[in-house]
Structure formats: structure tokens, C-alpha cells
PDB file of N, CA and C in Angstrom:
ATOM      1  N   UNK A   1      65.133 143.015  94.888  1.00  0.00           N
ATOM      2  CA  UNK A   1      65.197 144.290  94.201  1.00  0.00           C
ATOM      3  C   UNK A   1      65.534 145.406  95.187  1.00  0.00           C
ATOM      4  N   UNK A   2      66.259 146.516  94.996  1.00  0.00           N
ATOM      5  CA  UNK A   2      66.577 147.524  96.073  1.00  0.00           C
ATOM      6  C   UNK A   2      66.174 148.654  95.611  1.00  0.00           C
ATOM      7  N   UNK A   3      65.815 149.516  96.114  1.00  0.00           N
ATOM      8  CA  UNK A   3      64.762 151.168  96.351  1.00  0.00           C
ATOM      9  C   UNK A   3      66.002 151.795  95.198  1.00  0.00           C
ATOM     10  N   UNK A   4      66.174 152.578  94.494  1.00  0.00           N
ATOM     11  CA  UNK A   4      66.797 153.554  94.048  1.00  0.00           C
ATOM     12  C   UNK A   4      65.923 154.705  94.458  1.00  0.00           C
ATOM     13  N   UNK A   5      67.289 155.557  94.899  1.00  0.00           N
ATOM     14  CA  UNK A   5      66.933 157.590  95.144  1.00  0.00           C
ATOM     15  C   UNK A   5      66.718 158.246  93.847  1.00  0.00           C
ATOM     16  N   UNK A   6      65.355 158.732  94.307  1.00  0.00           N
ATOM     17  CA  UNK A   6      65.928 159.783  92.960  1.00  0.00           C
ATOM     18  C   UNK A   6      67.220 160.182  93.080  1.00  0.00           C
ATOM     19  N   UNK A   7      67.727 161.088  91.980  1.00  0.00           N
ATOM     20  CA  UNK A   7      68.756 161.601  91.493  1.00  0.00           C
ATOM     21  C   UNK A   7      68.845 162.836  92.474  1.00  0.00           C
ATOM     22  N   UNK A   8      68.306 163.750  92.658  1.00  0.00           N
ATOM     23  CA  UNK A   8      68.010 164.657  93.290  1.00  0.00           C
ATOM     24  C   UNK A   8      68.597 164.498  94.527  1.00  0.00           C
ATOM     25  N   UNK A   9      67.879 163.806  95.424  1.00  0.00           N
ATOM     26  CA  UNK A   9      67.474 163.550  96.481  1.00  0.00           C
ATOM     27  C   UNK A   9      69.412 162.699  97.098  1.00  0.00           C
ATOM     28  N   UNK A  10      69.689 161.590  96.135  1.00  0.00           N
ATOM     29  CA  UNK A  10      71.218 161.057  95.684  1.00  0.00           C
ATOM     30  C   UNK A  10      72.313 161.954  96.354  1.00  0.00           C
ATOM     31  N   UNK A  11      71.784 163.406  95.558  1.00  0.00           N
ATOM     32  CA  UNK A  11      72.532 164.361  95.345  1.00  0.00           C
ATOM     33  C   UNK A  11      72.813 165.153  96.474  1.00  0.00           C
ATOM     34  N   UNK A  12      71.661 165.629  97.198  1.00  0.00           N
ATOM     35  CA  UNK A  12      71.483 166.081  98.400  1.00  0.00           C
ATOM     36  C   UNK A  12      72.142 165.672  99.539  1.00  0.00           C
ATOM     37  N   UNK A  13      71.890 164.027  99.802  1.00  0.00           N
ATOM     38  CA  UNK A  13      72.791 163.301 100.675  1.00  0.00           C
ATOM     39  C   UNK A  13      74.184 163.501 100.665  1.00  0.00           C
ATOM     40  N   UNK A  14      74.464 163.321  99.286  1.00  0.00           N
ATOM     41  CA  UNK A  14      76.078 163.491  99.177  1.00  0.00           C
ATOM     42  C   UNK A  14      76.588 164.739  99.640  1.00  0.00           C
ATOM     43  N   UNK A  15      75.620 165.538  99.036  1.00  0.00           N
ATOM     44  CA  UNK A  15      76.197 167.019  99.591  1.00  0.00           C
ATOM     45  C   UNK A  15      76.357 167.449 101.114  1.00  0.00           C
ATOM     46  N   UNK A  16      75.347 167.005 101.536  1.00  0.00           N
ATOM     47  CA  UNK A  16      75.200 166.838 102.797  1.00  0.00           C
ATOM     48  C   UNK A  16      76.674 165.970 103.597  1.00  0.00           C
ATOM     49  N   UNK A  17      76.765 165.117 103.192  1.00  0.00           N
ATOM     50  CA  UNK A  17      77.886 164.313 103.897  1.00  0.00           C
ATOM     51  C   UNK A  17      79.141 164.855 103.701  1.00  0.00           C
ATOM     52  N   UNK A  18      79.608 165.386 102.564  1.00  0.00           N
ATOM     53  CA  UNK A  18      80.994 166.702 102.364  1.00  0.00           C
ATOM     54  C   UNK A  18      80.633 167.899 103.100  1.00  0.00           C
ATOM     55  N   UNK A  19      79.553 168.439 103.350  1.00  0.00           N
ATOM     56  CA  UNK A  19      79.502 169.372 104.237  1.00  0.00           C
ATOM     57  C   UNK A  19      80.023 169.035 105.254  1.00  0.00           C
ATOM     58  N   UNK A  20      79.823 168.238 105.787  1.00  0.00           N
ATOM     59  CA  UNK A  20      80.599 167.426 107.106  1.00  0.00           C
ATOM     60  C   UNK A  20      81.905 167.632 107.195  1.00  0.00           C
ATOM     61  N   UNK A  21      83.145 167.703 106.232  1.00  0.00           N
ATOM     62  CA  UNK A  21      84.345 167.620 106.286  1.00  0.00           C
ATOM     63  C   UNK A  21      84.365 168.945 105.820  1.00  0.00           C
ATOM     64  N   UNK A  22      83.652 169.933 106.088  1.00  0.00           N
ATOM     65  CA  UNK A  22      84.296 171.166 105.618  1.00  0.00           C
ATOM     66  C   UNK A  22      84.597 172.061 106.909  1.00  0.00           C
ATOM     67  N   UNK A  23      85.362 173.013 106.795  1.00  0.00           N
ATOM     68  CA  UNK A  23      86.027 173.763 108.449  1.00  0.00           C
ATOM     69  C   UNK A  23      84.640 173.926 108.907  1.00  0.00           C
ATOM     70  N   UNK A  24      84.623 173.983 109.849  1.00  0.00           N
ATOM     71  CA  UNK A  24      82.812 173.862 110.798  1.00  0.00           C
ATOM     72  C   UNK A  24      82.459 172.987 110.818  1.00  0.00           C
ATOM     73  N   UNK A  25      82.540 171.846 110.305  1.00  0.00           N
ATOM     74  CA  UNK A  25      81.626 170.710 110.141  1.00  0.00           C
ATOM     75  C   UNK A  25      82.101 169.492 111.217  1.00  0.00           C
ATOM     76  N   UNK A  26      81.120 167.998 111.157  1.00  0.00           N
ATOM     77  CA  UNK A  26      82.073 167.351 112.039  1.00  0.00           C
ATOM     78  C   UNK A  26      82.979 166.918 112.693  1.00  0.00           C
ATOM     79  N   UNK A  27      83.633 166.873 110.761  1.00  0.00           N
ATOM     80  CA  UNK A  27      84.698 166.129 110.786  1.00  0.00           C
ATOM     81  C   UNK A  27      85.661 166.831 109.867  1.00  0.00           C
ATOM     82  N   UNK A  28      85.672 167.825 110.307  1.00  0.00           N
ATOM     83  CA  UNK A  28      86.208 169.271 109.409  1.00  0.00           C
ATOM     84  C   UNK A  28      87.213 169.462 109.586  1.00  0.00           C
ATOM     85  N   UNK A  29      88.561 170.144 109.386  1.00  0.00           N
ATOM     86  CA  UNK A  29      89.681 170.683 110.007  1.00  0.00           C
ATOM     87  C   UNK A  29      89.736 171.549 111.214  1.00  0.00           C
ATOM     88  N   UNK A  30      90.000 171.320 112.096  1.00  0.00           N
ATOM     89  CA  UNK A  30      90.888 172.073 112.985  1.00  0.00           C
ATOM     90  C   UNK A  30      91.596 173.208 113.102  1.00  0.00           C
ATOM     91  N   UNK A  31      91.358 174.646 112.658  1.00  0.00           N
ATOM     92  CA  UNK A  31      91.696 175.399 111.744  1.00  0.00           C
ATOM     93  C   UNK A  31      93.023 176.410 113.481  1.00  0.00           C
ATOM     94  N   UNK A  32      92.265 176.075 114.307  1.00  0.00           N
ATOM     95  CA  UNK A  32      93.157 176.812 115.736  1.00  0.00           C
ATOM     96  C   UNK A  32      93.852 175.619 116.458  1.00  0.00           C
ATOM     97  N   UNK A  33      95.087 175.908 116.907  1.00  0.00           N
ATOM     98  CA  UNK A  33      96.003 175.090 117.116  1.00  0.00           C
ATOM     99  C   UNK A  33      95.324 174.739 119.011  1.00  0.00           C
ATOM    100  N   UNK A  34      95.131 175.286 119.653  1.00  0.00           N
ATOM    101  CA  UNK A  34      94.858 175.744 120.832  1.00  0.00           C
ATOM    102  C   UNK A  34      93.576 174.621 120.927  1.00  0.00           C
ATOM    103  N   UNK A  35      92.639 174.529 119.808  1.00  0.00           N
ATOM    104  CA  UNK A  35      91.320 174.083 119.936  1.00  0.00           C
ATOM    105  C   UNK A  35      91.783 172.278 119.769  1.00  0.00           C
ATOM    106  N   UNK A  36      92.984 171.572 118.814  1.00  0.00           N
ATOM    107  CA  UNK A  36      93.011 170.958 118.371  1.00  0.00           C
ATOM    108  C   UNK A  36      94.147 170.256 119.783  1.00  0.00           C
ATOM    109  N   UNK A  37      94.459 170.948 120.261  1.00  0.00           N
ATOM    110  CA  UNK A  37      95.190 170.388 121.386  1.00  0.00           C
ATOM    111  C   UNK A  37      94.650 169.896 122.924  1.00  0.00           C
ATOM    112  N   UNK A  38      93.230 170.626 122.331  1.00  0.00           N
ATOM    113  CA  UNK A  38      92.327 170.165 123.967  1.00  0.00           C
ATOM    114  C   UNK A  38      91.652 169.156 123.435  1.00  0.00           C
ATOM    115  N   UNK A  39      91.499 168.826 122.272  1.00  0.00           N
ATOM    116  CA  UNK A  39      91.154 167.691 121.423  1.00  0.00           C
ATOM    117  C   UNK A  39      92.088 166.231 121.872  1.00  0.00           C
ATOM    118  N   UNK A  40      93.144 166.805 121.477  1.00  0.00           N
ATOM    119  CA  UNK A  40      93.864 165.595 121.754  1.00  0.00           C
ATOM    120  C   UNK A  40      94.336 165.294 123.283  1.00  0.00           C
ATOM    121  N   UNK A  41      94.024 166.221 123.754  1.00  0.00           N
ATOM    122  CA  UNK A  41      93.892 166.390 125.629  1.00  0.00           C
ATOM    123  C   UNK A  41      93.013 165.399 126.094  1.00  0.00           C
ATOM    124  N   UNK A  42      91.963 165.471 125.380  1.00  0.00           N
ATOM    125  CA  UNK A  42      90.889 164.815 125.701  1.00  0.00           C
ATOM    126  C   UNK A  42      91.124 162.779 125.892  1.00  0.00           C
ATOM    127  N   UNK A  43      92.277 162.519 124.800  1.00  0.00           N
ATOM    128  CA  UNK A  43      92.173 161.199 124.162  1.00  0.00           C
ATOM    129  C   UNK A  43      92.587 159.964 125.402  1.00  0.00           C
ATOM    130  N   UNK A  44      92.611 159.081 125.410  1.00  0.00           N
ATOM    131  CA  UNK A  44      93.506 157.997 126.230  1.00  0.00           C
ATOM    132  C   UNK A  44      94.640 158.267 125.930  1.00  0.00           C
ATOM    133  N   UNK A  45      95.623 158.090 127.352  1.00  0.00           N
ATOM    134  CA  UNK A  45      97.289 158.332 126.856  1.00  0.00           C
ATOM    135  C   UNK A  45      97.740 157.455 125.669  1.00  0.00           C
ATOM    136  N   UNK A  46      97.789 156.312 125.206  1.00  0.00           N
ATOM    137  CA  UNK A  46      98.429 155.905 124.043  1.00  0.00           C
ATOM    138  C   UNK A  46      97.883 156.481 122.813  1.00  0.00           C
ATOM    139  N   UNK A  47      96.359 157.212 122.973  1.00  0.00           N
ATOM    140  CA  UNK A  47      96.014 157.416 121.377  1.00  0.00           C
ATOM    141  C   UNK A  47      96.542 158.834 121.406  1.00  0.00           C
ATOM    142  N   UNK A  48      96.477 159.202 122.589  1.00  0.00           N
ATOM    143  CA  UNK A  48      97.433 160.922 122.652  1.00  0.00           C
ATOM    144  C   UNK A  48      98.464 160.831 122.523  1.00  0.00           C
ATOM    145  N   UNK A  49      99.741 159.980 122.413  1.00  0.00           N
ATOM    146  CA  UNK A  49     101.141 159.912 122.397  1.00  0.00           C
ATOM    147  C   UNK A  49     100.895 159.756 120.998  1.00  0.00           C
ATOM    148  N   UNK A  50     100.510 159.073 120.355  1.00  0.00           N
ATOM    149  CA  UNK A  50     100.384 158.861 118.730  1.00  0.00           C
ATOM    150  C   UNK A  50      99.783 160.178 118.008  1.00  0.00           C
ATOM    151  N   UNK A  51      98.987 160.379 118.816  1.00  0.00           N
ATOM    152  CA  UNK A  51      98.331 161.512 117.820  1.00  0.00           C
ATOM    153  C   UNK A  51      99.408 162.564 117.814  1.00  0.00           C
ATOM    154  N   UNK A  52     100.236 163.012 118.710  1.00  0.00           N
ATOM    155  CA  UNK A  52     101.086 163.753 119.153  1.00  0.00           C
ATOM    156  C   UNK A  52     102.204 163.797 118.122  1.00  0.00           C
ATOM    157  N   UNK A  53     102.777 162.434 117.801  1.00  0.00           N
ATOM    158  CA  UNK A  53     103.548 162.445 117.028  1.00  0.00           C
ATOM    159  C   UNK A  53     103.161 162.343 115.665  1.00  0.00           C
ATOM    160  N   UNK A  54     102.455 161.772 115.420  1.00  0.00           N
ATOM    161  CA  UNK A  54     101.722 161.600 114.119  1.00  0.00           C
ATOM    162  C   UNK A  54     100.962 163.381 113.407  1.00  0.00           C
ATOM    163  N   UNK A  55     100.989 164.106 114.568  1.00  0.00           N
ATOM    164  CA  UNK A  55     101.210 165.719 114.206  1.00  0.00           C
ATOM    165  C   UNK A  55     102.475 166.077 113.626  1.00  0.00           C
ATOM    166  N   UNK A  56     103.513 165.797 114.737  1.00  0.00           N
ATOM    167  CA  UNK A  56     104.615 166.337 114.286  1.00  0.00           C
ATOM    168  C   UNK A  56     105.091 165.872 112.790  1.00  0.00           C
ATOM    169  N   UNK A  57     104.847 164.552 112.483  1.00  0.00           N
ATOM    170  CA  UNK A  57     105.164 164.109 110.947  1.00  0.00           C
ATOM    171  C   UNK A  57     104.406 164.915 110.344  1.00  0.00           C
ATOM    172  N   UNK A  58     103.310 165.218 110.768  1.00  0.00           N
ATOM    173  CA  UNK A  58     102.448 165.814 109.371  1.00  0.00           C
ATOM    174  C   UNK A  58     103.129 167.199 109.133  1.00  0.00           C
ATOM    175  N   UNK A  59     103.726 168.144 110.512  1.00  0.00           N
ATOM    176  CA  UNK A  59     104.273 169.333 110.785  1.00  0.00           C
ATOM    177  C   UNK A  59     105.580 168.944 109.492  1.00  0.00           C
ATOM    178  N   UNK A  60     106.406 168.106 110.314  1.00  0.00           N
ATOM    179  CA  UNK A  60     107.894 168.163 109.082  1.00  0.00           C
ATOM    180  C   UNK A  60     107.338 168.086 107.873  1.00  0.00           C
ATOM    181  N   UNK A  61     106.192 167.080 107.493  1.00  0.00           N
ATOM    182  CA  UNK A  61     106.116 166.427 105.751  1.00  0.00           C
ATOM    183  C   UNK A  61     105.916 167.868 105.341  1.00  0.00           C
ATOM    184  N   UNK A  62     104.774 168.795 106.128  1.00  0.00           N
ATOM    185  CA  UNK A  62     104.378 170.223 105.740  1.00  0.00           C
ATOM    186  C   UNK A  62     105.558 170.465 105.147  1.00  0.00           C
ATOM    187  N   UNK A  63     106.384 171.069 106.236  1.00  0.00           N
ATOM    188  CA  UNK A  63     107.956 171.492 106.002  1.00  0.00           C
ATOM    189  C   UNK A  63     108.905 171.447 105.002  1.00  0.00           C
ATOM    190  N   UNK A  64     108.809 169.720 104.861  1.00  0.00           N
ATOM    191  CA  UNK A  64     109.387 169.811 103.630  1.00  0.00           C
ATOM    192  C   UNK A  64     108.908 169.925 102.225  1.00  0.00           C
ATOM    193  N   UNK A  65     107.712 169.595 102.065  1.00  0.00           N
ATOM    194  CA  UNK A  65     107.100 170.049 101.072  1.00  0.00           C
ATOM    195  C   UNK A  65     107.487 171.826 100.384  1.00  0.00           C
ATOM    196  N   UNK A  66     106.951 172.494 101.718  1.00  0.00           N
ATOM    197  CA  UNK A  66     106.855 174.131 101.243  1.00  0.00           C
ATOM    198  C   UNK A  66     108.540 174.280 101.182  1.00  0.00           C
ATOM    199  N   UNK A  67     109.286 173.897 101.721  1.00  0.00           N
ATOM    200  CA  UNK A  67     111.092 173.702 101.300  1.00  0.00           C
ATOM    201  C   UNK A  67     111.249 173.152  99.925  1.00  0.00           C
ATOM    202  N   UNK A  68     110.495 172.423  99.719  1.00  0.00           N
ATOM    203  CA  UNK A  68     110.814 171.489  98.112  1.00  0.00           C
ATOM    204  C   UNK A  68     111.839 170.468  98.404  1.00  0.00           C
ATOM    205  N   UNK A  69     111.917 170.356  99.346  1.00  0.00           N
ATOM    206  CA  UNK A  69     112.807 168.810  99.868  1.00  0.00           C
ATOM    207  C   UNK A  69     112.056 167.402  99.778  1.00  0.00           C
ATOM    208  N   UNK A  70     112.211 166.599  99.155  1.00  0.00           N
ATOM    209  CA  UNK A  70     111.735 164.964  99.481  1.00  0.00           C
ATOM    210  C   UNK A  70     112.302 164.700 100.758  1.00  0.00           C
ATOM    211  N   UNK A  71     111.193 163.750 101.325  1.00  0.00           N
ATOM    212  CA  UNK A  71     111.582 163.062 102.852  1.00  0.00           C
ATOM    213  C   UNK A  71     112.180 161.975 102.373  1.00  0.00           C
ATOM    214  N   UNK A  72     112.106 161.147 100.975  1.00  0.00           N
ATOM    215  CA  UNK A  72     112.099 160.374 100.536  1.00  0.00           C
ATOM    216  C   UNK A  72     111.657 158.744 100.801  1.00  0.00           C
ATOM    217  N   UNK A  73     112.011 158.159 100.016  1.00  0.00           N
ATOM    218  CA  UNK A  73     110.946 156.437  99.871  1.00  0.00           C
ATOM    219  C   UNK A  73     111.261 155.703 100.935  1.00  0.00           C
ATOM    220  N   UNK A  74     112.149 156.053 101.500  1.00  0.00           N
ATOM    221  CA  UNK A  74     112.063 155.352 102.727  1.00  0.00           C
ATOM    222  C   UNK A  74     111.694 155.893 104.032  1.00  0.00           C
ATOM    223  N   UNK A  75     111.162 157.174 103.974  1.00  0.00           N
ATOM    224  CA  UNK A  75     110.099 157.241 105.213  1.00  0.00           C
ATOM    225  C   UNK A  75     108.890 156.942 104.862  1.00  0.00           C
ATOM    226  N   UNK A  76     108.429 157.267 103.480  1.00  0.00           N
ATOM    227  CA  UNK A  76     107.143 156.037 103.361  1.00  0.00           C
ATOM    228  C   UNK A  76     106.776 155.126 103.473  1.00  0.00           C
ATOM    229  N   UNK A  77     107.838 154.207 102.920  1.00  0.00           N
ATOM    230  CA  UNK A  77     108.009 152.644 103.507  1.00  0.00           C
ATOM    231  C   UNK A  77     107.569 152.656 104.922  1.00  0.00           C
ATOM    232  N   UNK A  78     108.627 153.224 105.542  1.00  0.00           N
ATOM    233  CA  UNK A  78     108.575 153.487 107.127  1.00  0.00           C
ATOM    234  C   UNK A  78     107.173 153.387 107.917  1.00  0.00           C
ATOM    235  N   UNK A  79     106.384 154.479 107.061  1.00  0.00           N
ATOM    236  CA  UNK A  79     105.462 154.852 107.662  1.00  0.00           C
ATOM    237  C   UNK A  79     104.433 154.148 107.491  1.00  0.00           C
ATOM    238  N   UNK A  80     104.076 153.107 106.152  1.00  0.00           N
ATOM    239  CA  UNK A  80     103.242 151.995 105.992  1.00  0.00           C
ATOM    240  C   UNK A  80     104.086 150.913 106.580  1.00  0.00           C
ATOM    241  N   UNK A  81     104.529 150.586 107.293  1.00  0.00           N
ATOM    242  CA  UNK A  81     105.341 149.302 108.178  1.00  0.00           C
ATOM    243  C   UNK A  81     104.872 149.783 109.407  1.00  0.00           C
ATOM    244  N   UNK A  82     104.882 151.045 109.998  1.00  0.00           N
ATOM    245  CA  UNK A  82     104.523 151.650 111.545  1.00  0.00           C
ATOM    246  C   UNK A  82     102.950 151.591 111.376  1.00  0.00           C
ATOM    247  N   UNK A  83     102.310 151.694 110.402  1.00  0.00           N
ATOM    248  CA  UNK A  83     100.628 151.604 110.124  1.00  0.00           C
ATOM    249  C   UNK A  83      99.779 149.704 110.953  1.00  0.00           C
ATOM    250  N   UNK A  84     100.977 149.270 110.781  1.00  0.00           N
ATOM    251  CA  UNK A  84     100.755 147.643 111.138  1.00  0.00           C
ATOM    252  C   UNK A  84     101.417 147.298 112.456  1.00  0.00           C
ATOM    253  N   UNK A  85     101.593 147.875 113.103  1.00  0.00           N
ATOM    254  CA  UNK A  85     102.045 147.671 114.486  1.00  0.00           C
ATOM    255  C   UNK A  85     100.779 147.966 115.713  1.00  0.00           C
ATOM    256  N   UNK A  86     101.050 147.212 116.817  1.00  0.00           N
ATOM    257  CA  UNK A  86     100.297 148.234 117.880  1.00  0.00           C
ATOM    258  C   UNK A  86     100.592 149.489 117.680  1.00  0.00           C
ATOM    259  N   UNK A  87      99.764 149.876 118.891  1.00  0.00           N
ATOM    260  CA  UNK A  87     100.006 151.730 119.273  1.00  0.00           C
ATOM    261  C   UNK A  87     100.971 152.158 119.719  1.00  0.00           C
ATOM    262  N   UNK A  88     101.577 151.483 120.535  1.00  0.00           N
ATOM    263  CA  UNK A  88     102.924 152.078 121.876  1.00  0.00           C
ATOM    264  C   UNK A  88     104.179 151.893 120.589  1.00  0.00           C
ATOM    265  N   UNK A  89     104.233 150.538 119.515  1.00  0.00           N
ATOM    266  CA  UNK A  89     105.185 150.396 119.243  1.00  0.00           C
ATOM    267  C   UNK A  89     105.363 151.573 117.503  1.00  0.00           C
ATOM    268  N   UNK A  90     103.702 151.414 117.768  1.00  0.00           N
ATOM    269  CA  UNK A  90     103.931 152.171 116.102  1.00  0.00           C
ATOM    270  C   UNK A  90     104.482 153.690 116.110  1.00  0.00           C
ATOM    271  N   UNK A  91     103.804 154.113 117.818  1.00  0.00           N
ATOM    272  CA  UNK A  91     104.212 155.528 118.232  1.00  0.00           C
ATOM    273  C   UNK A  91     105.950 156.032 118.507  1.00  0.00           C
ATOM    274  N   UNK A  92     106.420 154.552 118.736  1.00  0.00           N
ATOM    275  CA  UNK A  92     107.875 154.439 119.322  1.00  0.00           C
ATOM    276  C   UNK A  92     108.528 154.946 117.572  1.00  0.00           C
ATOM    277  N   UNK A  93     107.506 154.216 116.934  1.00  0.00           N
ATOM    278  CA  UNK A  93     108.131 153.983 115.353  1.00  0.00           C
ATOM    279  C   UNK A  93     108.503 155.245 114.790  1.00  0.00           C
ATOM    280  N   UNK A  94     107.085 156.102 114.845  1.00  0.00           N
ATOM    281  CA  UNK A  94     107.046 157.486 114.229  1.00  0.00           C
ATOM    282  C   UNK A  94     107.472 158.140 115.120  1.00  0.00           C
ATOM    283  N   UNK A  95     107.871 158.398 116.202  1.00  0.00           N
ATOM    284  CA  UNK A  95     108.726 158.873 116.624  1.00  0.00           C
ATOM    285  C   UNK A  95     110.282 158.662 116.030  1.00  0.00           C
ATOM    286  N   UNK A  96     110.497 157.755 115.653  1.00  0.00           N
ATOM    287  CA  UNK A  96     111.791 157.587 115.244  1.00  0.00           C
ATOM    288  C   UNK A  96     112.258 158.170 113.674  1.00  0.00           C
ATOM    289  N   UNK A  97     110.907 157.920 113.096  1.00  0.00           N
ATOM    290  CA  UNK A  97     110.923 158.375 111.935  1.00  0.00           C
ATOM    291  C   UNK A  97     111.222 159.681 111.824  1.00  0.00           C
ATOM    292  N   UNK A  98     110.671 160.641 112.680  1.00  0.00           N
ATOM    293  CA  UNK A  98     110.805 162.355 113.173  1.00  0.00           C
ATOM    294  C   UNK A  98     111.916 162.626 113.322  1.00  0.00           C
ATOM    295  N   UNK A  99     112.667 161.789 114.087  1.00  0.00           N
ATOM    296  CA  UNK A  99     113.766 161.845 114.856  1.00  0.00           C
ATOM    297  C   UNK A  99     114.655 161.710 113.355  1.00  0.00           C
ATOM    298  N   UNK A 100     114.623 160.994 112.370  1.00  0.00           N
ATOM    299  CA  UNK A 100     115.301 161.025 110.816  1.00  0.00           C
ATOM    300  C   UNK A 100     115.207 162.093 110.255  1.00  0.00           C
ATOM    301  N   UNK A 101     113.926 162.700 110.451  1.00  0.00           N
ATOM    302  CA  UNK A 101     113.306 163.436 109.146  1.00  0.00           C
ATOM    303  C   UNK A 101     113.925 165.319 110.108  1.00  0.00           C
ATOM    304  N   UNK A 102     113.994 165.435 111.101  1.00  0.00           N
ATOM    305  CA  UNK A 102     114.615 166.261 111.555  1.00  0.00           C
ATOM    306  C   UNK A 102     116.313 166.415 111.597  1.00  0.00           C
ATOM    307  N   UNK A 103     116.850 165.002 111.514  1.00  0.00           N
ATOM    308  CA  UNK A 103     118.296 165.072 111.196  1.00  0.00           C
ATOM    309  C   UNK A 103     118.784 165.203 109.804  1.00  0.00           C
ATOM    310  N   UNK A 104     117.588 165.076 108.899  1.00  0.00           N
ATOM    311  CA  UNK A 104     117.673 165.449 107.309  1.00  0.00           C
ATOM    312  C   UNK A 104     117.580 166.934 107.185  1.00  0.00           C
ATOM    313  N   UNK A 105     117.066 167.652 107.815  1.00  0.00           N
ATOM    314  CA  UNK A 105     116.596 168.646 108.147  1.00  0.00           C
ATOM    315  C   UNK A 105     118.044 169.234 108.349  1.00  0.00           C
ATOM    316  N   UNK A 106     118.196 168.912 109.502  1.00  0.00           N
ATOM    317  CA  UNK A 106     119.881 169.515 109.732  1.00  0.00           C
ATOM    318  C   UNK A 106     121.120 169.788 109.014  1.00  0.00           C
ATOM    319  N   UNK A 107     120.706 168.077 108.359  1.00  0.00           N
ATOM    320  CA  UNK A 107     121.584 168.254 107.335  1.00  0.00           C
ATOM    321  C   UNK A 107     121.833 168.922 106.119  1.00  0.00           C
ATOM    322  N   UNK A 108     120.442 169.659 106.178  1.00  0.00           N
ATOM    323  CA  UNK A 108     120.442 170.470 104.915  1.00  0.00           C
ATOM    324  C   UNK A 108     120.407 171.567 105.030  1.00  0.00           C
ATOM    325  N   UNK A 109     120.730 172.044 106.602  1.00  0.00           N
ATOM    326  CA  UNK A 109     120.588 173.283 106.973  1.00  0.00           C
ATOM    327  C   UNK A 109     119.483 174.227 106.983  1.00  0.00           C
ATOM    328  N   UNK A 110     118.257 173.282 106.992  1.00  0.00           N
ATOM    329  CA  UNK A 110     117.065 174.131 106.990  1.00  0.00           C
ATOM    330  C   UNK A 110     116.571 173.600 108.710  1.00  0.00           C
ATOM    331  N   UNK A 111     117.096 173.229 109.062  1.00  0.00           N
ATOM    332  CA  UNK A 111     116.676 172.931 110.565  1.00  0.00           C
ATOM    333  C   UNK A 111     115.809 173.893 111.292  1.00  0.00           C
ATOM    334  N   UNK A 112     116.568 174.971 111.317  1.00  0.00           N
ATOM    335  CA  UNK A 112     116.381 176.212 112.328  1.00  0.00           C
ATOM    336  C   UNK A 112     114.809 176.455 112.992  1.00  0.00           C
ATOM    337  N   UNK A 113     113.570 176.367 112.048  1.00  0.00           N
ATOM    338  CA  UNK A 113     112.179 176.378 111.978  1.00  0.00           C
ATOM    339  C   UNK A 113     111.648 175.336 113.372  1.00  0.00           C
ATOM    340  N   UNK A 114     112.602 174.761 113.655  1.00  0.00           N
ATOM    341  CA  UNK A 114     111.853 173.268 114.618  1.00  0.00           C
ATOM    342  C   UNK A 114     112.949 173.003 115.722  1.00  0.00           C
ATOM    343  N   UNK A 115     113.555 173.680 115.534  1.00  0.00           N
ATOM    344  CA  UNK A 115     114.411 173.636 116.991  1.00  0.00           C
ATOM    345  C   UNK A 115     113.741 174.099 118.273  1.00  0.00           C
ATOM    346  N   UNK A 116     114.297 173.316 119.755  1.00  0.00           N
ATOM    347  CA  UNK A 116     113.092 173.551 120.527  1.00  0.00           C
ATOM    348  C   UNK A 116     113.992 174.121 121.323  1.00  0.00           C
TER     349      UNK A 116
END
């Protein structure tokens, strides 16, 4: 037989544990760019080369979203195929993927925002 929580008490926990993911919290957002980069300063070089790029995708997907552009079905694909790789190769991956999703970019003449 196993203990049931009160309801109450259920309730509390849960709340408690979303507090966690809210800005301030553990596992909250990152809300300063500056703070989130000594973060990833911090990491082993391969989980910092990934995290690195795995920013920049999230930067373009941003991008194209607020553009109203699809990256379309085949950088998703992409990106669940790079999910199943090591680190060095999955990082090589999404990197490459960037390297697409910025020449789509070009091609549509909205580039300008990410040029370095």
C-alpha cells in the first residue's frame, strides 16, 4: 500500500517545484546575456562548444519565427538525427545546420540581423 498526500500539501510541492523554473529560480531563465555566458564559461570544452551552438539555433529559430519564416522539416529532422550522436559530432552537426539556416536567411534577404 503507498502513503497518499493530502491534497493540499500535493499541491504545495508542485508549486514549489515550478517555482524553480521561474526567472530567479534554479532552473529558471537566464534573463542577462553576460550572466548566461559565464555560465557556459564555466562548462567542459565539448559541453561549451555545443552549448554555444545549440544557442545560436535557438538565436536563428527565434529569428525566424518573429520574421514568420519556416526553417522548415528538414532542419527538424536534422536536429532529432544530431540529438543521437556524440557531442563533438552532434556539435559538428548543429553547427552545420546554422550554417543552412543562415544561408536561408540570405536567401531571403533577411540576413543582415546576424552578420558578424
Amino acid at each position: 500500500m503507498s502513503k497518499q498526500k493530502p491534497e493540499g500539501q500535493l499541491a504545495a510541492e508542485i508549486a514549489e517545484v515550478f517555482l524553480q523554473f521561474q526567472p530567479g529560480g534554479k532552473f529558471g531563465p537566464i534573463e542577462n546575456r553576460n550572466e548566461f555566458d559565464k555560465l557556459v564559461d564555466s562548462l567542459p570544452p565539448e559541453e561549451k562548444e555545443l552549448t554555444r551552438e545549440l544557442t545560436h539555433y535557438a538565436d536563428l529559430v527565434r529569428y525566424f519565427a518573429e520574421q514568420k519564416l519556416k526553417t522548415g522539416a528538414d532542419i527538424a529532422d536534422a536536429m532529432f538525427a544530431a540529438a543521437k550522436l556524440p557531442v563533438p559530432e552532434r556539435t559538428a552537426r548543429i553547427r552545420e545546420i546554422n550554417q543552412v539556416l543562415m544561408e536561408r536567411l540570405n536567401r531571403a534577404g533577411q540576413g543582415d540581423g546576424f552578420r558578424n
